[in-house]
Every structure is written in C-alpha cells, then in structure tokens.
Protein backbone atom coordinates (compact mmCIF):
# COMPACT_ATOMS: atom_id res chain seq x y z
CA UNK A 1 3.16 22.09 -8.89
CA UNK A 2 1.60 18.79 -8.92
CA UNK A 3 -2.48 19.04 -9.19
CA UNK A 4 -4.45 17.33 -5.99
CA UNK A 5 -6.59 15.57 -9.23
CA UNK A 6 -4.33 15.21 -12.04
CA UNK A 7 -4.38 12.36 -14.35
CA UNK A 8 -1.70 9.47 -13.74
CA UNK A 9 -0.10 9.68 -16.87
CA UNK A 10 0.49 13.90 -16.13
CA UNK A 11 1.96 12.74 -12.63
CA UNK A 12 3.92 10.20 -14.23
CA UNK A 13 5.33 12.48 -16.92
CA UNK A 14 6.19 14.66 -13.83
CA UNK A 15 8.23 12.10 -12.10
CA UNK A 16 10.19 11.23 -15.08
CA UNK A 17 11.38 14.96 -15.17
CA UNK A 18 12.16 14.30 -11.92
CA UNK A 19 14.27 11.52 -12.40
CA UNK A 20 16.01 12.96 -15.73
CA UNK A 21 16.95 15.81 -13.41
CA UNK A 22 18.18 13.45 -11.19
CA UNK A 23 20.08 11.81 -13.58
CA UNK A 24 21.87 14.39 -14.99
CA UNK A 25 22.87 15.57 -11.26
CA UNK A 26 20.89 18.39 -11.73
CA UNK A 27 18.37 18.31 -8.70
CA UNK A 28 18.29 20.26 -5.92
CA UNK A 29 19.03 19.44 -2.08
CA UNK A 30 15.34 20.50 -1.51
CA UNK A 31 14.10 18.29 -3.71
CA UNK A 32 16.03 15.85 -2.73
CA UNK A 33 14.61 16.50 1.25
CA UNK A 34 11.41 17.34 0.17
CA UNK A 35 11.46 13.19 -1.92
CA UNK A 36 12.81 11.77 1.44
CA UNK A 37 9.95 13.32 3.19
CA UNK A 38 7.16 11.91 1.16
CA UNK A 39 8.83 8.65 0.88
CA UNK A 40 8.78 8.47 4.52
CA UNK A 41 5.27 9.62 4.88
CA UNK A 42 3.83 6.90 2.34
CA UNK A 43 5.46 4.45 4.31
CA UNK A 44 4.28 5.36 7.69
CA UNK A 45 0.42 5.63 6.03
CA UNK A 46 1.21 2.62 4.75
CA UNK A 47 2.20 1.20 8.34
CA UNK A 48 -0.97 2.89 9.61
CA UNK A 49 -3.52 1.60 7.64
CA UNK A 50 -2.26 -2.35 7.60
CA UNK A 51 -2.33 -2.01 11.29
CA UNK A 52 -5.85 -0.96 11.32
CA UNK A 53 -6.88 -3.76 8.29
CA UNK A 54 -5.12 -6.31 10.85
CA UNK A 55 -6.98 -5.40 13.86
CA UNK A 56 -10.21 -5.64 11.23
CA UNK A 57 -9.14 -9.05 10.01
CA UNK A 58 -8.15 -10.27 14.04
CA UNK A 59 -11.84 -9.34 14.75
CA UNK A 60 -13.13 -12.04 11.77
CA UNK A 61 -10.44 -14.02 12.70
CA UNK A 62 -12.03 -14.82 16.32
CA UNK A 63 -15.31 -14.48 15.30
CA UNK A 64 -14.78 -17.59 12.26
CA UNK A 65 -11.52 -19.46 14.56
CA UNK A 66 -9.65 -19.35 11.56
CA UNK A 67 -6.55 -17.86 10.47
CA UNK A 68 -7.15 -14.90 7.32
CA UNK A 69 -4.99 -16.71 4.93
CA UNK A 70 -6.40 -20.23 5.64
CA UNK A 71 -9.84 -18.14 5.04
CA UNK A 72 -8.63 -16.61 2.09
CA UNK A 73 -7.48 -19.94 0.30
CA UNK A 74 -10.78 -21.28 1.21
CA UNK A 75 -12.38 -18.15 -0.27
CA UNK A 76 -10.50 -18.37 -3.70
CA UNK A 77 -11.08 -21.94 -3.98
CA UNK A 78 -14.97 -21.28 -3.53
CA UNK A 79 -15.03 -23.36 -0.74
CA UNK A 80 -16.84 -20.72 1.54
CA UNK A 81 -20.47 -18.79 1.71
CA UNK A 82 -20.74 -15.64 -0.21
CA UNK A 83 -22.22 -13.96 2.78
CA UNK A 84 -21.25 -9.92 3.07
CA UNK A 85 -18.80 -11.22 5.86
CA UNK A 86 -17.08 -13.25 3.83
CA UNK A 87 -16.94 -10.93 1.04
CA UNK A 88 -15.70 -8.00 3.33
CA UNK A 89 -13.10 -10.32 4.86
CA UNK A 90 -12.06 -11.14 1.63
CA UNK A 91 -11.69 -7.66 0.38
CA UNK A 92 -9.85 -6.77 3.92
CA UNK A 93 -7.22 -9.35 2.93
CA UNK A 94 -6.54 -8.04 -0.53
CA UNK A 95 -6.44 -4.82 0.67
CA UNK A 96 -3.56 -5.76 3.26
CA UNK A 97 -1.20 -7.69 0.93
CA UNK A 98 -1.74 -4.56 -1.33
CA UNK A 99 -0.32 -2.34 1.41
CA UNK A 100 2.46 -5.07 2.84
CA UNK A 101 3.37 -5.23 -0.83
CA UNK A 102 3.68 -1.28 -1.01
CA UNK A 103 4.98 -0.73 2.33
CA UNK A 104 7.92 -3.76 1.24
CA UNK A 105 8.71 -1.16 -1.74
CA UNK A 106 8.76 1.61 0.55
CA UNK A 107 10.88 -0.32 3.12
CA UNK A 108 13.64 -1.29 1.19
CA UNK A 109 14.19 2.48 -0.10
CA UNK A 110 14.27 4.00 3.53
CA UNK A 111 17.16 1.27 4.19
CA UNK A 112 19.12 1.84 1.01
C-alpha cells in the first residue's frame, strides 16, 4: 500500500510495477477498476478546482475590466503594478493553466 507521505520517486517506482504488470497482462480486474476510479476522481478534482480558480479570476476580471490572459501578458511583460492583487491574480492564472493542462491529460484517457 501506497504511503499518504511517501517520496515521489517511491510512488513512481510503484507505478512502474504497475505498469510492468500491466504489460505482461498480469494485472488484475480490480486493479484495473480500482485505476479507472482514481483516474476519474483526479479529473473531476481537477474540474472542481478550475471552476472555483475561474470564478476567482471572473471576480479580478470585473474588478480590473480586463480579460485574465490580456492581464497575464501584461503581467509577464512587466507592464503592470506589483501590487498583492496583481500578484495573486497572477498566481490564480498559473494555477489554472496548470489544472486545464492536467485535466487535458486526464481528459483524453477517460475518452480513449
């Protein structure tokens, strides 16, 4: 069983048994359900949380009248204040195409 704290690399060395089982047909049907499951579960976190960072970045969105991404360019570029909202909305941003990113990866496994 999989510690709640282990390092990555133990995890990862745990997954790649996984996947040698797999690849010599050797799995189980339960741990073939039991993948499913958390696959499914990642992505609707995933779905969870990037609607709750949109609703965050709608609120700077009105507040500023500008769209995140035209923000954001304007951000990297330097061309904005380095006030804590701007930081935060920066940050909220990142953290979005970090989940849309995750959630694409997640996606494209529940439709194969």
């Amino acid at each position: 069983m999989i510690e709640e704290h282990a390092p990555e690399s133990k995890v990862a060395q745990k997954l790649e048994l996984l996947a040698e089982l797999y690849r010599q047909g050797q799995a189980s049907e339960m741990a073939t359900r039991t993948l499913n499951k958390l696959l499914a579960y990642e992505a609707e976190t995933c779905r969870k949380q990037l609607q709750q960072l949109k609703a965050d970045l709608s609120v700077f969105e009105q507040r500023y009248k500008i769209s995140s991404a035209q923000f954001y360019n304007r951000f990297q570029r330097g061309q904005t204040e380095d006030s804590m909202d701007f930081v935060e909305w920066a940050s909220i941003v990142q953290m979005a195409r970090r989940l849309e990113k995750r959630l694409e990866l997640l996606s494209a496994e529940e439709n194969k």
